[in-house]
Protein backbone atom coordinates (compact mmCIF):
# COMPACT_ATOMS: atom_id res chain seq x y z
CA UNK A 1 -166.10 58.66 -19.88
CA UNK A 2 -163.89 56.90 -22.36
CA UNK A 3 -164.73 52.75 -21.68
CA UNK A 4 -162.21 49.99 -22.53
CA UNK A 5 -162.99 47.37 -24.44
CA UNK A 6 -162.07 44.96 -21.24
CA UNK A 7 -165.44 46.76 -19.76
CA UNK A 8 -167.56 46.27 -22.41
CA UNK A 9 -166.44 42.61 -22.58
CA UNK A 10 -167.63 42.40 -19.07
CA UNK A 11 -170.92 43.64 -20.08
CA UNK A 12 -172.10 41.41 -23.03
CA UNK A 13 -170.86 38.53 -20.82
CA UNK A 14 -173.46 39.39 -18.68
CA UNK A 15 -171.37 40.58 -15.34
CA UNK A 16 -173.99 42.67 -13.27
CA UNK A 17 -171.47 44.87 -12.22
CA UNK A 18 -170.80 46.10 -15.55
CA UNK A 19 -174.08 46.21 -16.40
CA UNK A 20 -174.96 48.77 -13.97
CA UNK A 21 -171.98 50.51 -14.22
CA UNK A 22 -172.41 51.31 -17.78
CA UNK A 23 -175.94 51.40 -17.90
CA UNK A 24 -176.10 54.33 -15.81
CA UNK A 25 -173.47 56.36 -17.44
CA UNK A 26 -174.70 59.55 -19.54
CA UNK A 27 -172.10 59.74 -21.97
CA UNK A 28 -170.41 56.45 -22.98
CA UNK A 29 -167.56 56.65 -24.93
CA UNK A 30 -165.30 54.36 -27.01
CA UNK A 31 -161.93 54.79 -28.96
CA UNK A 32 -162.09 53.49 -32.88
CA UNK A 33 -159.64 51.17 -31.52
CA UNK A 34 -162.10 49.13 -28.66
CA UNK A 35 -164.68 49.69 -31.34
CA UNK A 36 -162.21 47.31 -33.30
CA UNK A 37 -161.04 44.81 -31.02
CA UNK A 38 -164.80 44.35 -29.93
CA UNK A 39 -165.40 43.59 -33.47
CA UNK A 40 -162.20 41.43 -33.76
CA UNK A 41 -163.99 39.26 -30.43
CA UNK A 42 -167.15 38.65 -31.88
CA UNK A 43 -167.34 34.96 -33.14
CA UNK A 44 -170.40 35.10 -35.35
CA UNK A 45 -173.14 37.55 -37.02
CA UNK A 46 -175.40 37.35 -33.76
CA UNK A 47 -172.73 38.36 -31.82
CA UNK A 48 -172.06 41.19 -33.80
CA UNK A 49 -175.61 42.04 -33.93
CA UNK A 50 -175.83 42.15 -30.61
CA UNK A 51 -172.54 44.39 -30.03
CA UNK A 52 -174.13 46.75 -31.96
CA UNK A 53 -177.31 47.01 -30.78
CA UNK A 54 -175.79 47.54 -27.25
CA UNK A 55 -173.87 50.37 -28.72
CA UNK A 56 -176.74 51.64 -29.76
CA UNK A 57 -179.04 51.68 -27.25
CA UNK A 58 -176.19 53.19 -25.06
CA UNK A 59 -176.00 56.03 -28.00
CA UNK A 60 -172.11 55.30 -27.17
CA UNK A 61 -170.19 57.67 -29.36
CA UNK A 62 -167.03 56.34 -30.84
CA UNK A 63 -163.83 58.52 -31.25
CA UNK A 64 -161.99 58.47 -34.38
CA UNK A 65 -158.53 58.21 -34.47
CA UNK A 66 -156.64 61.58 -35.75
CA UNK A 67 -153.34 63.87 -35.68
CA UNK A 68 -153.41 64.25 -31.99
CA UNK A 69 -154.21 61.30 -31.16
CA UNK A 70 -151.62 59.65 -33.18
CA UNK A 71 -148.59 62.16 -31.94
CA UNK A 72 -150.07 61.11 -28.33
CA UNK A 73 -149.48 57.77 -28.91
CA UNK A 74 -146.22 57.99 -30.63
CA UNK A 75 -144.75 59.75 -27.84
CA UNK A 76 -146.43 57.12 -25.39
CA UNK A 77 -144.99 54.18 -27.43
CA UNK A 78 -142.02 56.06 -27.06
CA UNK A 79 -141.69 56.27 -23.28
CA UNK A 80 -143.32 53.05 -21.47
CA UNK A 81 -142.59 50.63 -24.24
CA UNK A 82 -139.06 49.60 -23.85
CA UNK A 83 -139.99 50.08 -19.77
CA UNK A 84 -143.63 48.84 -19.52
CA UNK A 85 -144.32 47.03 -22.98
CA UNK A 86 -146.82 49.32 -24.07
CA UNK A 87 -148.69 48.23 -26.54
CA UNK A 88 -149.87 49.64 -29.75
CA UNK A 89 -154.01 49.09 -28.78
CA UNK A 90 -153.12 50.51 -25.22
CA UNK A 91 -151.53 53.23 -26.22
CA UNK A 92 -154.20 54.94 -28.68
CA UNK A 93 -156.49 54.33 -26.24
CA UNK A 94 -154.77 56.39 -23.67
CA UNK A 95 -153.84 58.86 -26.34
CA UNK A 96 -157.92 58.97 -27.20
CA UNK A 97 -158.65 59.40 -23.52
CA UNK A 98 -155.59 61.68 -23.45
CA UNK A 99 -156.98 64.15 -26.24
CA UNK A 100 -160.33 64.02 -25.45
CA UNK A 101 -160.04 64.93 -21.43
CA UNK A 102 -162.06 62.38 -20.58
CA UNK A 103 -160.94 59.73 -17.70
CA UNK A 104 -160.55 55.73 -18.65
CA UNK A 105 -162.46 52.95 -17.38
CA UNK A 106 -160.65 49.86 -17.37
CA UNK A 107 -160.13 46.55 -15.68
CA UNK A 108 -156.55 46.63 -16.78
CA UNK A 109 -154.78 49.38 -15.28
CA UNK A 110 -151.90 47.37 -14.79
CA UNK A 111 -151.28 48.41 -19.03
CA UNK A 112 -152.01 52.00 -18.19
CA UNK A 113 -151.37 52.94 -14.47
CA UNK A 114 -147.47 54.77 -15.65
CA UNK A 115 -149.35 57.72 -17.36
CA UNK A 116 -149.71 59.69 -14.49
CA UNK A 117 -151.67 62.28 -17.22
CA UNK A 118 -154.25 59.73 -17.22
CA UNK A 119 -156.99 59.49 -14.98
CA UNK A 120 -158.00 56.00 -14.84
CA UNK A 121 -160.98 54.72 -13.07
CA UNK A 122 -160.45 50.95 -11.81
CA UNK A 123 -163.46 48.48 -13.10
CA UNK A 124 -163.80 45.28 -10.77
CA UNK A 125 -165.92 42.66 -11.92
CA UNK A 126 -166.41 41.37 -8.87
């Protein structure tokens, strides 16, 4: 399961929900870009620290961005931008989710729920 970074925001806040959500999942997964805006969140070296350290006790792998997912996202951009303001982030993470066949966990399907390719899973933190 591809996780957004919303999730995983969830988590280190310390929202039970989250926590046993993503816990208990056997393969966590992350796109280079919510590996990046995690980073971009963090507000000192402890919070890093601790990012990481989550990361890798969950042995979450972390997909790199390539060709695919790049022509994925282009062609995203292309069609829910102008009609949805799609953003750039948004948008290679679907295209990640996209190429990899794996669904997306998010708490904000409201930026993905027009790619009816995508199977999203809805996170509630509450």
């Amino acid at each position: 399961m591809l996780v957004d970074s919303d999730v995983i925001i969830w988590y280190m806040r310390g929202n039970i929900i989250a926590r046993n959500v993503l816990d208990n999942l056997d393969n966590l997964t992350i796109s280079a870009i919510t590996y990046m805006e995690l980073v971009q969140g963090m507000r000192n070296k402890t919070e890093l620290t601790a990012l990481e350290t989550t990361l890798i006790n969950w042995q979450a792998t972390v997909l790199l961005l390539n060709e695919n997912i790049s022509e994925i996202a282009i062609m995203l951009v292309k069609q829910f931008f102008l009609s949805h303001s799609l953003m750039l982030g948004d948008a290679l993470i679907a295209a990640t989710a996209l190429n990899s066949g794996l669904p997306l966990l998010t708490a904000n399907n409201k930026h993905y729920q027009m790619i009816n390719e995508l199977e999203l899973l809805i996170f509630r933190p509450n």
